[in-house]
PDB file of N, CA and C in Angstrom:
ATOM      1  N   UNK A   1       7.420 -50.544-105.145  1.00  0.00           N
ATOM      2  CA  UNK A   1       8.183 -49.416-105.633  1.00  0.00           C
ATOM      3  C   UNK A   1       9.271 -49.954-106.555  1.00  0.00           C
ATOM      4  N   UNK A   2       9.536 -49.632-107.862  1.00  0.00           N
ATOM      5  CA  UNK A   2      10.965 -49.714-108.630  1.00  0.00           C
ATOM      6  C   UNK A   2      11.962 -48.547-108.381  1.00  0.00           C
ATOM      7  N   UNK A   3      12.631 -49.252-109.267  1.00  0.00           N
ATOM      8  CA  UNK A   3      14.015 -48.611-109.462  1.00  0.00           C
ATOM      9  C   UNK A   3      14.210 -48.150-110.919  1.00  0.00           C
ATOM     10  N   UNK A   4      14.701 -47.083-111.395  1.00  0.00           N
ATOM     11  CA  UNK A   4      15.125 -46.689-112.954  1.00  0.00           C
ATOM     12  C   UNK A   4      16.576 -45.963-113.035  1.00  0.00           C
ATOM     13  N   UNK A   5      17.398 -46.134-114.374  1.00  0.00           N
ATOM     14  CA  UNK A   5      18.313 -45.817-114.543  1.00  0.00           C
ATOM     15  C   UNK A   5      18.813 -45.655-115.609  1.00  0.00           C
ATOM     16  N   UNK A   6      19.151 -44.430-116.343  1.00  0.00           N
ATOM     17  CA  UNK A   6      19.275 -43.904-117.667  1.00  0.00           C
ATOM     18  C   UNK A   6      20.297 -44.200-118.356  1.00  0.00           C
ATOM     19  N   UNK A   7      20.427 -45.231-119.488  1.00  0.00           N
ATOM     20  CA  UNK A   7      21.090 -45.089-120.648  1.00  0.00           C
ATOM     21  C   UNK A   7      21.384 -44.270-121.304  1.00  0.00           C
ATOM     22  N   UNK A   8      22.417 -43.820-121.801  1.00  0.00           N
ATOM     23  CA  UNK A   8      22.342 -42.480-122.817  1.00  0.00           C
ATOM     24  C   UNK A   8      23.261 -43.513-124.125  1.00  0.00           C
ATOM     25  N   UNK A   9      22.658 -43.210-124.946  1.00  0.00           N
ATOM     26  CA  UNK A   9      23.515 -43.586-126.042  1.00  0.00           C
ATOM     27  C   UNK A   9      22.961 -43.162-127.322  1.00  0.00           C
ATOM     28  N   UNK A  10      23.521 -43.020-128.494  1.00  0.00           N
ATOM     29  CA  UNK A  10      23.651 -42.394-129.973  1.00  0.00           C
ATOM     30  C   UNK A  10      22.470 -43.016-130.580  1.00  0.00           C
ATOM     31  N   UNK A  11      22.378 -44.433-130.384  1.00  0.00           N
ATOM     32  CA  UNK A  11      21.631 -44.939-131.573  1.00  0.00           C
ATOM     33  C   UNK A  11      21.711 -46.351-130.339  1.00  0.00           C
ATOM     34  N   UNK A  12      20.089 -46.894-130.352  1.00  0.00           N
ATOM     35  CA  UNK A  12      19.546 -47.718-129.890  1.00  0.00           C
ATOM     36  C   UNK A  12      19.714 -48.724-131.376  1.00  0.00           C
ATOM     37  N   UNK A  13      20.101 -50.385-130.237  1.00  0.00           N
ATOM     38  CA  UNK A  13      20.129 -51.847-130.983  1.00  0.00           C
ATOM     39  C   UNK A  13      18.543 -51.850-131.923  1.00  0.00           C
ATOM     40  N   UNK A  14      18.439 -52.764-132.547  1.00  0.00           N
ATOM     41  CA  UNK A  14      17.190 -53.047-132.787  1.00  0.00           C
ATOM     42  C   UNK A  14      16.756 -54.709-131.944  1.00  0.00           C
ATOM     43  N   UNK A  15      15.975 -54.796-131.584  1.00  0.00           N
ATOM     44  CA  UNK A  15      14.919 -56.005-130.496  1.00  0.00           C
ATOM     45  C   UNK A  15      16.057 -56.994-130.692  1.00  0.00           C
ATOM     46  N   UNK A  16      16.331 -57.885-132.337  1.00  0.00           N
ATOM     47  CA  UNK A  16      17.066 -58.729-132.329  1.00  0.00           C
ATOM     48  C   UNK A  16      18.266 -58.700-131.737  1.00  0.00           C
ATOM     49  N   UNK A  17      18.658 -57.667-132.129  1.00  0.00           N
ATOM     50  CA  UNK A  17      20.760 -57.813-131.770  1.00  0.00           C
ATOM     51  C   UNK A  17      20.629 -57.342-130.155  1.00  0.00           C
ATOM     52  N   UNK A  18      19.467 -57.226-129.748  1.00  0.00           N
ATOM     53  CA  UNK A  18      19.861 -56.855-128.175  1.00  0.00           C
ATOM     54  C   UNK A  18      19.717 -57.959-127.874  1.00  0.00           C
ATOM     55  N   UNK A  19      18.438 -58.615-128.275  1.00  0.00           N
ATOM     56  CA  UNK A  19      18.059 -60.159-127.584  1.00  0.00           C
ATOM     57  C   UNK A  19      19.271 -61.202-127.311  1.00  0.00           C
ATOM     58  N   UNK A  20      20.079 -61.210-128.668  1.00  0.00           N
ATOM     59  CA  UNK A  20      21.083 -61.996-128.943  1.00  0.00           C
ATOM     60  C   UNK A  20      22.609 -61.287-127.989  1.00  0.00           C
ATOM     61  N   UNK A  21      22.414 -60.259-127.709  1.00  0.00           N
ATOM     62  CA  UNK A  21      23.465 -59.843-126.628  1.00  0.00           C
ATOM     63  C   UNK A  21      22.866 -60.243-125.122  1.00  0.00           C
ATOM     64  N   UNK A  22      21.869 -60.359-124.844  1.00  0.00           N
ATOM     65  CA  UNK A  22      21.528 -60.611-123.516  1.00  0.00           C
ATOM     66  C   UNK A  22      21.823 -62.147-123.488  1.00  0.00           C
ATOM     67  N   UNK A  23      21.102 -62.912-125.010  1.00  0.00           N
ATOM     68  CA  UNK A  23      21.199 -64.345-124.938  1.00  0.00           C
ATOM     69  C   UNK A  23      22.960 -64.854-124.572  1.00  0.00           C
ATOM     70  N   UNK A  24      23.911 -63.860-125.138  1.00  0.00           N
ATOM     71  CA  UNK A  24      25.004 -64.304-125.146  1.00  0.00           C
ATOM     72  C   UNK A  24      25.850 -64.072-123.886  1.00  0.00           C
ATOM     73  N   UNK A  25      25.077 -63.275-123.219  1.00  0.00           N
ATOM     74  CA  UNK A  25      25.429 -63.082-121.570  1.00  0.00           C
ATOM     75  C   UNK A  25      24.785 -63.622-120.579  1.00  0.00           C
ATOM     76  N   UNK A  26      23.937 -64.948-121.105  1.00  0.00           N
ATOM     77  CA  UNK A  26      22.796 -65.734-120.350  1.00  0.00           C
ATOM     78  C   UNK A  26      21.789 -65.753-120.212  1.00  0.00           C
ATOM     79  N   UNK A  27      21.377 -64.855-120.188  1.00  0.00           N
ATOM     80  CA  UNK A  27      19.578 -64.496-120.013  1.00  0.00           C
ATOM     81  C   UNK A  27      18.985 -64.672-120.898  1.00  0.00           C
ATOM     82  N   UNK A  28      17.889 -65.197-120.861  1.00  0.00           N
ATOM     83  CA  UNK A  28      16.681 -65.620-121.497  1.00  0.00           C
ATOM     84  C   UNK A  28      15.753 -64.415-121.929  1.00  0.00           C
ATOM     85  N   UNK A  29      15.688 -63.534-122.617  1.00  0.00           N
ATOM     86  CA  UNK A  29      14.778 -62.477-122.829  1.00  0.00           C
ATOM     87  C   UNK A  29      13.440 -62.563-123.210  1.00  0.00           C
ATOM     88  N   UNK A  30      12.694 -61.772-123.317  1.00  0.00           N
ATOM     89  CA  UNK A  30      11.309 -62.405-123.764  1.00  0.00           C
ATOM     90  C   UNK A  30      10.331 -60.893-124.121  1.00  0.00           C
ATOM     91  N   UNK A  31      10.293 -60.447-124.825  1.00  0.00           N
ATOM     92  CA  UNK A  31       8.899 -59.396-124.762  1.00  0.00           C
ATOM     93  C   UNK A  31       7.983 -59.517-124.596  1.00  0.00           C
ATOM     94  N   UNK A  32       7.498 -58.752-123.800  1.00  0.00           N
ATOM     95  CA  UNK A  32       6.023 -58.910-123.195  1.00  0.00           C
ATOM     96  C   UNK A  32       4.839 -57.633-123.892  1.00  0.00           C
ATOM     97  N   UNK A  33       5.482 -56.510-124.056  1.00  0.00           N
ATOM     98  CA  UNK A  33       4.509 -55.603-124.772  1.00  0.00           C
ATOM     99  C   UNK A  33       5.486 -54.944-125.396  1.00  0.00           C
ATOM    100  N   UNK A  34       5.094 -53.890-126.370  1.00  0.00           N
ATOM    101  CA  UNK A  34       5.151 -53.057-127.525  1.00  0.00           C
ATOM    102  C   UNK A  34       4.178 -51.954-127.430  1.00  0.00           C
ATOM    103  N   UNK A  35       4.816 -50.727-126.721  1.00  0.00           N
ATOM    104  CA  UNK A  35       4.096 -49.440-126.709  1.00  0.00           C
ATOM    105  C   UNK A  35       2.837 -49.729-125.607  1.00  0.00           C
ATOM    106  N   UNK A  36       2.642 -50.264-125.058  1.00  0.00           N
ATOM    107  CA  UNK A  36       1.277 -51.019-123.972  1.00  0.00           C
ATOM    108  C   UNK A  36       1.025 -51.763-124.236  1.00  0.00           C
ATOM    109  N   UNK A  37       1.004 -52.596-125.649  1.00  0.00           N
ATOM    110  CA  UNK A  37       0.176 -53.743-126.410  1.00  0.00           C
ATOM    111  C   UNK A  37       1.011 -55.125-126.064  1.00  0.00           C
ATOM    112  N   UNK A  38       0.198 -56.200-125.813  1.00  0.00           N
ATOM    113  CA  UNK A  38       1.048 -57.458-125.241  1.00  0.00           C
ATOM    114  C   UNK A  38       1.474 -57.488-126.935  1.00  0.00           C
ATOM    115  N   UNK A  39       2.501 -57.788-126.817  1.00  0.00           N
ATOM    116  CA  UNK A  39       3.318 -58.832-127.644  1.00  0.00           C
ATOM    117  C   UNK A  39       3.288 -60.275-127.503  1.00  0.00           C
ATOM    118  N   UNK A  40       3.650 -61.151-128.925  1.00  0.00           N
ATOM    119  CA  UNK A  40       3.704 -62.047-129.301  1.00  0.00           C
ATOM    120  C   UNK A  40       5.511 -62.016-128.877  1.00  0.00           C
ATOM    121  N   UNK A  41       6.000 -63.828-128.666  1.00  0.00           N
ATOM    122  CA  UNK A  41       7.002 -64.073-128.249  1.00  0.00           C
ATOM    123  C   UNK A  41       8.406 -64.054-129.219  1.00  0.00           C
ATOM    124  N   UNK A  42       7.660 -64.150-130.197  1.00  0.00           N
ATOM    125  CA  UNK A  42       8.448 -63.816-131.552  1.00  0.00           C
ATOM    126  C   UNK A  42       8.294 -62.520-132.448  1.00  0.00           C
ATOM    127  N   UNK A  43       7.257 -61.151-132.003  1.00  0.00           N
ATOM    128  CA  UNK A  43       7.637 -60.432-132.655  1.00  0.00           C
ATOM    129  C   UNK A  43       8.543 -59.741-132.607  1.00  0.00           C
ATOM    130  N   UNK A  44       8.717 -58.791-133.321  1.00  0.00           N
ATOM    131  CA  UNK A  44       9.807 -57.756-133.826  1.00  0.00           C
ATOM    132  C   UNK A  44       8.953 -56.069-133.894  1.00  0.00           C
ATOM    133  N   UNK A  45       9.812 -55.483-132.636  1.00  0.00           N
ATOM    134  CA  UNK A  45       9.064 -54.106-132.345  1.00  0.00           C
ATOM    135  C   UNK A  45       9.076 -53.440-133.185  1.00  0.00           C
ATOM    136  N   UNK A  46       8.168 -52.350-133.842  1.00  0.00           N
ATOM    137  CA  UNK A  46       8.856 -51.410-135.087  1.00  0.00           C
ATOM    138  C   UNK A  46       9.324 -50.715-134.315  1.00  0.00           C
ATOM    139  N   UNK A  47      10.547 -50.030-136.004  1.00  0.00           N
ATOM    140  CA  UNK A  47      11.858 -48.960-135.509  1.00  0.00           C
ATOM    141  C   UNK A  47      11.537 -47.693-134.265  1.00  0.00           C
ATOM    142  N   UNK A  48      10.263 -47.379-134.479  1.00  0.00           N
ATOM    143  CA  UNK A  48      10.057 -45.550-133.800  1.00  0.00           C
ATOM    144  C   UNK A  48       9.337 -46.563-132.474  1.00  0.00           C
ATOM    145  N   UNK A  49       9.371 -47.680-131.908  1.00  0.00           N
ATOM    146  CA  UNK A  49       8.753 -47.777-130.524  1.00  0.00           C
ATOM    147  C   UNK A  49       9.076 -46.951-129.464  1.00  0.00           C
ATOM    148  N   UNK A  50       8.074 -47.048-128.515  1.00  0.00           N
ATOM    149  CA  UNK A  50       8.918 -46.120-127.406  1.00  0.00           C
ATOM    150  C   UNK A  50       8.292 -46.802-126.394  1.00  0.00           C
ATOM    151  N   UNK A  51       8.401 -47.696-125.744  1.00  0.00           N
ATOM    152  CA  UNK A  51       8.227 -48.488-124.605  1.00  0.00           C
ATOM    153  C   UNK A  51       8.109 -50.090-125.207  1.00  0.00           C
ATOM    154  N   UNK A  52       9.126 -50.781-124.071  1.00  0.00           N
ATOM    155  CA  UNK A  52       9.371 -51.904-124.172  1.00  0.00           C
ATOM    156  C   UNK A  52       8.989 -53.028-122.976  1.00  0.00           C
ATOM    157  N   UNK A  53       8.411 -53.963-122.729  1.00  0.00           N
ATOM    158  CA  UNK A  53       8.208 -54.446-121.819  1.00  0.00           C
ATOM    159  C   UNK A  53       9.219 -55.943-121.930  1.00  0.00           C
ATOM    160  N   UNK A  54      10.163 -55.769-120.954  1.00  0.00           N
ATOM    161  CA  UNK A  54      10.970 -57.147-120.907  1.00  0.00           C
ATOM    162  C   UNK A  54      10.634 -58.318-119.849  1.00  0.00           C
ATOM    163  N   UNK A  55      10.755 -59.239-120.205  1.00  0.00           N
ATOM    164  CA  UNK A  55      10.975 -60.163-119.111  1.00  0.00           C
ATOM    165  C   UNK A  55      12.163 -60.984-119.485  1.00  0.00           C
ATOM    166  N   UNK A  56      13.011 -60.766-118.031  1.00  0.00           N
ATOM    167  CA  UNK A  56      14.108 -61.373-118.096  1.00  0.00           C
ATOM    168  C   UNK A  56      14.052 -62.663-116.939  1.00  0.00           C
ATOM    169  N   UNK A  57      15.023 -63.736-116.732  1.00  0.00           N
ATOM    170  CA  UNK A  57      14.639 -64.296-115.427  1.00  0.00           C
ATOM    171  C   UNK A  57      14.460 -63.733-114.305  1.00  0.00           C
ATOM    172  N   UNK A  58      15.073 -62.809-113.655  1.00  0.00           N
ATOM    173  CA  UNK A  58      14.756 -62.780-112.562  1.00  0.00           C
ATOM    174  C   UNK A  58      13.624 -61.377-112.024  1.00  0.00           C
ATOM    175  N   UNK A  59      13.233 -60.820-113.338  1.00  0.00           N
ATOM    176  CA  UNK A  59      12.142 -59.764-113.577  1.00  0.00           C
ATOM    177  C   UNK A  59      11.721 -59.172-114.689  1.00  0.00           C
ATOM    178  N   UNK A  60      10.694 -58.445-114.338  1.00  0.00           N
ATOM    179  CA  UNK A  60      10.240 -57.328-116.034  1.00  0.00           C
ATOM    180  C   UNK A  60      10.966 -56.445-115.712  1.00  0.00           C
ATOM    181  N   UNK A  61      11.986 -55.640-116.943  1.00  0.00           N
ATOM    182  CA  UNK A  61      12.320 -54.272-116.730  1.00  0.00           C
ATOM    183  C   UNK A  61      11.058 -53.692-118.133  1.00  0.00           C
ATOM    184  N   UNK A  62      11.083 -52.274-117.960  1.00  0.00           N
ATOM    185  CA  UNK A  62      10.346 -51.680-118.582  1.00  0.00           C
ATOM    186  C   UNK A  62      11.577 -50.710-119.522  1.00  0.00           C
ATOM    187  N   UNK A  63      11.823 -50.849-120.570  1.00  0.00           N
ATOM    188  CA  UNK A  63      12.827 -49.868-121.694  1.00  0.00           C
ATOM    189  C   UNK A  63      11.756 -48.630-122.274  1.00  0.00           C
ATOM    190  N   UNK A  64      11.874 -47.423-121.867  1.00  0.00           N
ATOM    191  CA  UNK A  64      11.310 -46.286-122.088  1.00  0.00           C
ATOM    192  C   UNK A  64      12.511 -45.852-122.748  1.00  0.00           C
ATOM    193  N   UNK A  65      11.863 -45.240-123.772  1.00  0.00           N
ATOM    194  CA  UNK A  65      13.296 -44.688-124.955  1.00  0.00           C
ATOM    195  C   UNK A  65      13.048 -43.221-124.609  1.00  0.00           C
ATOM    196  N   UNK A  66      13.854 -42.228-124.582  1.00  0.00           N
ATOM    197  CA  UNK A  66      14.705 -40.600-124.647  1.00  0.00           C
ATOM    198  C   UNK A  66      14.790 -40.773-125.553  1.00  0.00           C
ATOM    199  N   UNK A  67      15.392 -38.974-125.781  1.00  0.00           N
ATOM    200  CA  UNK A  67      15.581 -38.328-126.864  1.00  0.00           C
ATOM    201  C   UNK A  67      17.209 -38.435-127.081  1.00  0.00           C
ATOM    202  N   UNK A  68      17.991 -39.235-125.603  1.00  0.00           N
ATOM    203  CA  UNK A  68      19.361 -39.632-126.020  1.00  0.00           C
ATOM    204  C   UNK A  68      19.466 -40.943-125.294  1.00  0.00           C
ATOM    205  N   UNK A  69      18.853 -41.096-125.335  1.00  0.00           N
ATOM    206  CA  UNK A  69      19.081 -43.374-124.975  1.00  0.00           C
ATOM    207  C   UNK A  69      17.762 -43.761-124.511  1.00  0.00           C
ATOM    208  N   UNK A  70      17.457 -44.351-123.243  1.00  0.00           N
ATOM    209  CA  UNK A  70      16.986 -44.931-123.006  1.00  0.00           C
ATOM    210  C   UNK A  70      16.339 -45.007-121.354  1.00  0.00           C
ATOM    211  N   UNK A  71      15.441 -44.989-120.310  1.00  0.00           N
ATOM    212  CA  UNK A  71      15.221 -45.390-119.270  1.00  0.00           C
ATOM    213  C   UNK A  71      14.813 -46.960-118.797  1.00  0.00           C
ATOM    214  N   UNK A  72      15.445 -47.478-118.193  1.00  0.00           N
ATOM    215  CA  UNK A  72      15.433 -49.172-117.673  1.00  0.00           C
ATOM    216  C   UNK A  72      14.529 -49.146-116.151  1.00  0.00           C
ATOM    217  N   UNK A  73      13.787 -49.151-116.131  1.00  0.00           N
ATOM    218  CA  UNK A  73      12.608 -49.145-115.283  1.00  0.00           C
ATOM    219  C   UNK A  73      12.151 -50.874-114.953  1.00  0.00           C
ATOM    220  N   UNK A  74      12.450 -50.580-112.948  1.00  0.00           N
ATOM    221  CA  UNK A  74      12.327 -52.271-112.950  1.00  0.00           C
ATOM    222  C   UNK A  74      10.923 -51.958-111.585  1.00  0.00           C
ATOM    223  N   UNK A  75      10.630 -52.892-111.674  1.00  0.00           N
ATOM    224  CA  UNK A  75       9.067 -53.062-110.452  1.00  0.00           C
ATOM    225  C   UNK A  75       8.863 -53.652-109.380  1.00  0.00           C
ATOM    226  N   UNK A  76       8.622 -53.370-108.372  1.00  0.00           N
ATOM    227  CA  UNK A  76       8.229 -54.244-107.465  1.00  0.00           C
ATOM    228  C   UNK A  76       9.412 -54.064-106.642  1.00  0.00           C
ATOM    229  N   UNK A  77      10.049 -55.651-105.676  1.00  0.00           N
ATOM    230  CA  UNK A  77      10.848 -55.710-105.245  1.00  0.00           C
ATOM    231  C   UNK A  77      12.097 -56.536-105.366  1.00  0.00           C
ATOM    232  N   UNK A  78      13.033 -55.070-105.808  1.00  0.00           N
ATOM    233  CA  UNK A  78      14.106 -55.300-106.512  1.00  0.00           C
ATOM    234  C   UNK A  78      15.112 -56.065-105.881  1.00  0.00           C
ATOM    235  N   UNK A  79      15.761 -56.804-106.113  1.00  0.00           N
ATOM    236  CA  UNK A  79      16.649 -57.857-105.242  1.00  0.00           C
ATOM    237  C   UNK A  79      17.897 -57.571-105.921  1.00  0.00           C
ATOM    238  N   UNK A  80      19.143 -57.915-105.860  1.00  0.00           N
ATOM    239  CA  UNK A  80      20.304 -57.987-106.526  1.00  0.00           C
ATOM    240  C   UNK A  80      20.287 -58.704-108.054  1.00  0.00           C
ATOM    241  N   UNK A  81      19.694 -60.121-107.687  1.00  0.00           N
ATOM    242  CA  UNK A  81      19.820 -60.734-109.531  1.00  0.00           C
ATOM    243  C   UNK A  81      18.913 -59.704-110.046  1.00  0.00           C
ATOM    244  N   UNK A  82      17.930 -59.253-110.078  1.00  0.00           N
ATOM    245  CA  UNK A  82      17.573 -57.902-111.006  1.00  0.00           C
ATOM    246  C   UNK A  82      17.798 -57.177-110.881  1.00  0.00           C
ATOM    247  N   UNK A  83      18.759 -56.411-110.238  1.00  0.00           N
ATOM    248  CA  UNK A  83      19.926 -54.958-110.762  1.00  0.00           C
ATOM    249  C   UNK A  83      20.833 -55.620-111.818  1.00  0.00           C
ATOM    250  N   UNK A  84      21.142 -56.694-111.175  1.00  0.00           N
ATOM    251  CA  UNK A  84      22.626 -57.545-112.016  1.00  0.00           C
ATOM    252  C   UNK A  84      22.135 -57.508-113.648  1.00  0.00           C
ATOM    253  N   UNK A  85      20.578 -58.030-113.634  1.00  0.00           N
ATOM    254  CA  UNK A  85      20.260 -58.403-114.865  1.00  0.00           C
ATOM    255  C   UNK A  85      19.948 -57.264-115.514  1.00  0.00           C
ATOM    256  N   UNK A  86      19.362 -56.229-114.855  1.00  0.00           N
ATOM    257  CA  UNK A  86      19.548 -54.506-115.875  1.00  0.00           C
ATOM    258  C   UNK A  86      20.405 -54.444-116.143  1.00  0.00           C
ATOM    259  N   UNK A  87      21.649 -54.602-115.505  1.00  0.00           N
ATOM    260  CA  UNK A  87      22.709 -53.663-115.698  1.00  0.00           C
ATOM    261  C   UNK A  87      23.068 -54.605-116.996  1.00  0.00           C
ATOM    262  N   UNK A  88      22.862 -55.797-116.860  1.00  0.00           N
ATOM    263  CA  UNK A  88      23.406 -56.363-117.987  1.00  0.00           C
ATOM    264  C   UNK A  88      22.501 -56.147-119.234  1.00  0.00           C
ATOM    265  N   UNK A  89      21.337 -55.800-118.970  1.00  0.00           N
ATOM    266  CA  UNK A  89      20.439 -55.275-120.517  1.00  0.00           C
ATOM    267  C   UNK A  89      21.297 -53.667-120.811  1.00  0.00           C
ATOM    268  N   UNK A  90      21.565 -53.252-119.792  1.00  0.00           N
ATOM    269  CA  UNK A  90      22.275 -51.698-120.420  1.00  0.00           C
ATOM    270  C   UNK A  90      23.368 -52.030-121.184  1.00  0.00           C
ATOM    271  N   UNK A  91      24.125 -53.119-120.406  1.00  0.00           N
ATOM    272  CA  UNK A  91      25.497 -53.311-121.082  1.00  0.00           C
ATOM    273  C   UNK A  91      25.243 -53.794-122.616  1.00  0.00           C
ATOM    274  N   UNK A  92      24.383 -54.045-122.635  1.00  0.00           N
ATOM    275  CA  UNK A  92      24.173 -54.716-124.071  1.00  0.00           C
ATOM    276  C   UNK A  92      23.349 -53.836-125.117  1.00  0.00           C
ATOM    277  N   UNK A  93      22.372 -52.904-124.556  1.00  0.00           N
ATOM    278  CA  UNK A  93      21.844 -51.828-125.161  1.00  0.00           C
ATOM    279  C   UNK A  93      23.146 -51.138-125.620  1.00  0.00           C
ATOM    280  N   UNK A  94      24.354 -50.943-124.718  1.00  0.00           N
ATOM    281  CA  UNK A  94      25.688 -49.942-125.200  1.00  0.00           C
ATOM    282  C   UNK A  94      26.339 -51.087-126.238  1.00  0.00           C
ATOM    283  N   UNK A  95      26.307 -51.926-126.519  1.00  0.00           N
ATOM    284  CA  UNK A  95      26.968 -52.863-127.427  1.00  0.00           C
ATOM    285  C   UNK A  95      28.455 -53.417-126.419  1.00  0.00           C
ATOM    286  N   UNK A  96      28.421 -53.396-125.023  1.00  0.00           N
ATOM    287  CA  UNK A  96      29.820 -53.390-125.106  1.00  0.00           C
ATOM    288  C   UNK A  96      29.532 -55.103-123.612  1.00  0.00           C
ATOM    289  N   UNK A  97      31.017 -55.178-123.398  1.00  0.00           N
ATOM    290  CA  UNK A  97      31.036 -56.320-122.911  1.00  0.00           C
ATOM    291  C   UNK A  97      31.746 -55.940-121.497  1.00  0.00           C
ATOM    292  N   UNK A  98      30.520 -56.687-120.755  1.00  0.00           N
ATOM    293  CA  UNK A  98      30.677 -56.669-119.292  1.00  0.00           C
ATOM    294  C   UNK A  98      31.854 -57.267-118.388  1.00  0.00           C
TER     295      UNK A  98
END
């Protein structure tokens, strides 16, 4: 069973400047798919995506985009370092510092 929890915000990062906000709060990010489709480790999602598959260290969250932010969808069994580490992909989806 997961856990999910809604972002709301104006205008979603694009892949890079989030990556580089998670990188700058520690985590190692990594995409795993694009809309269902595996991704390559270096691509770049186009602008209108609407599902994101992350892997962070201590899990995959799943980024489902709204019509005003975002849903952070995590799997399995959720432990504390992966709430810690959503919360820190939200914090960084909002641009702001934890």
């Amino acid at each position: 069973m997961g856990m999910e929890i809604e972002v709301r915000c104006a205008a979603l990062p694009d892949w890079a400047t989030l990556a580089a906000r998670l990188r700058a709060a520690g985590l190692a990010p990594a995409l795993r798919m694009i809309d269902g489709m595996p991704a390559f480790p270096d691509e770049e999602p186009p602008a209108e995506w609407q599902e994101l598959r992350v892997t962070l260290p201590a899990g995959m969250v799943t980024i489902r985009r709204m019509p005003d932010g975002v849903r952070l969808v995590t799997w399995g069994d959720v432990g504390a370092d992966m709430i810690a580490q959503r919360d820190t992909l939200a914090v960084a989806i909002l641009g702001e510092s934890k």
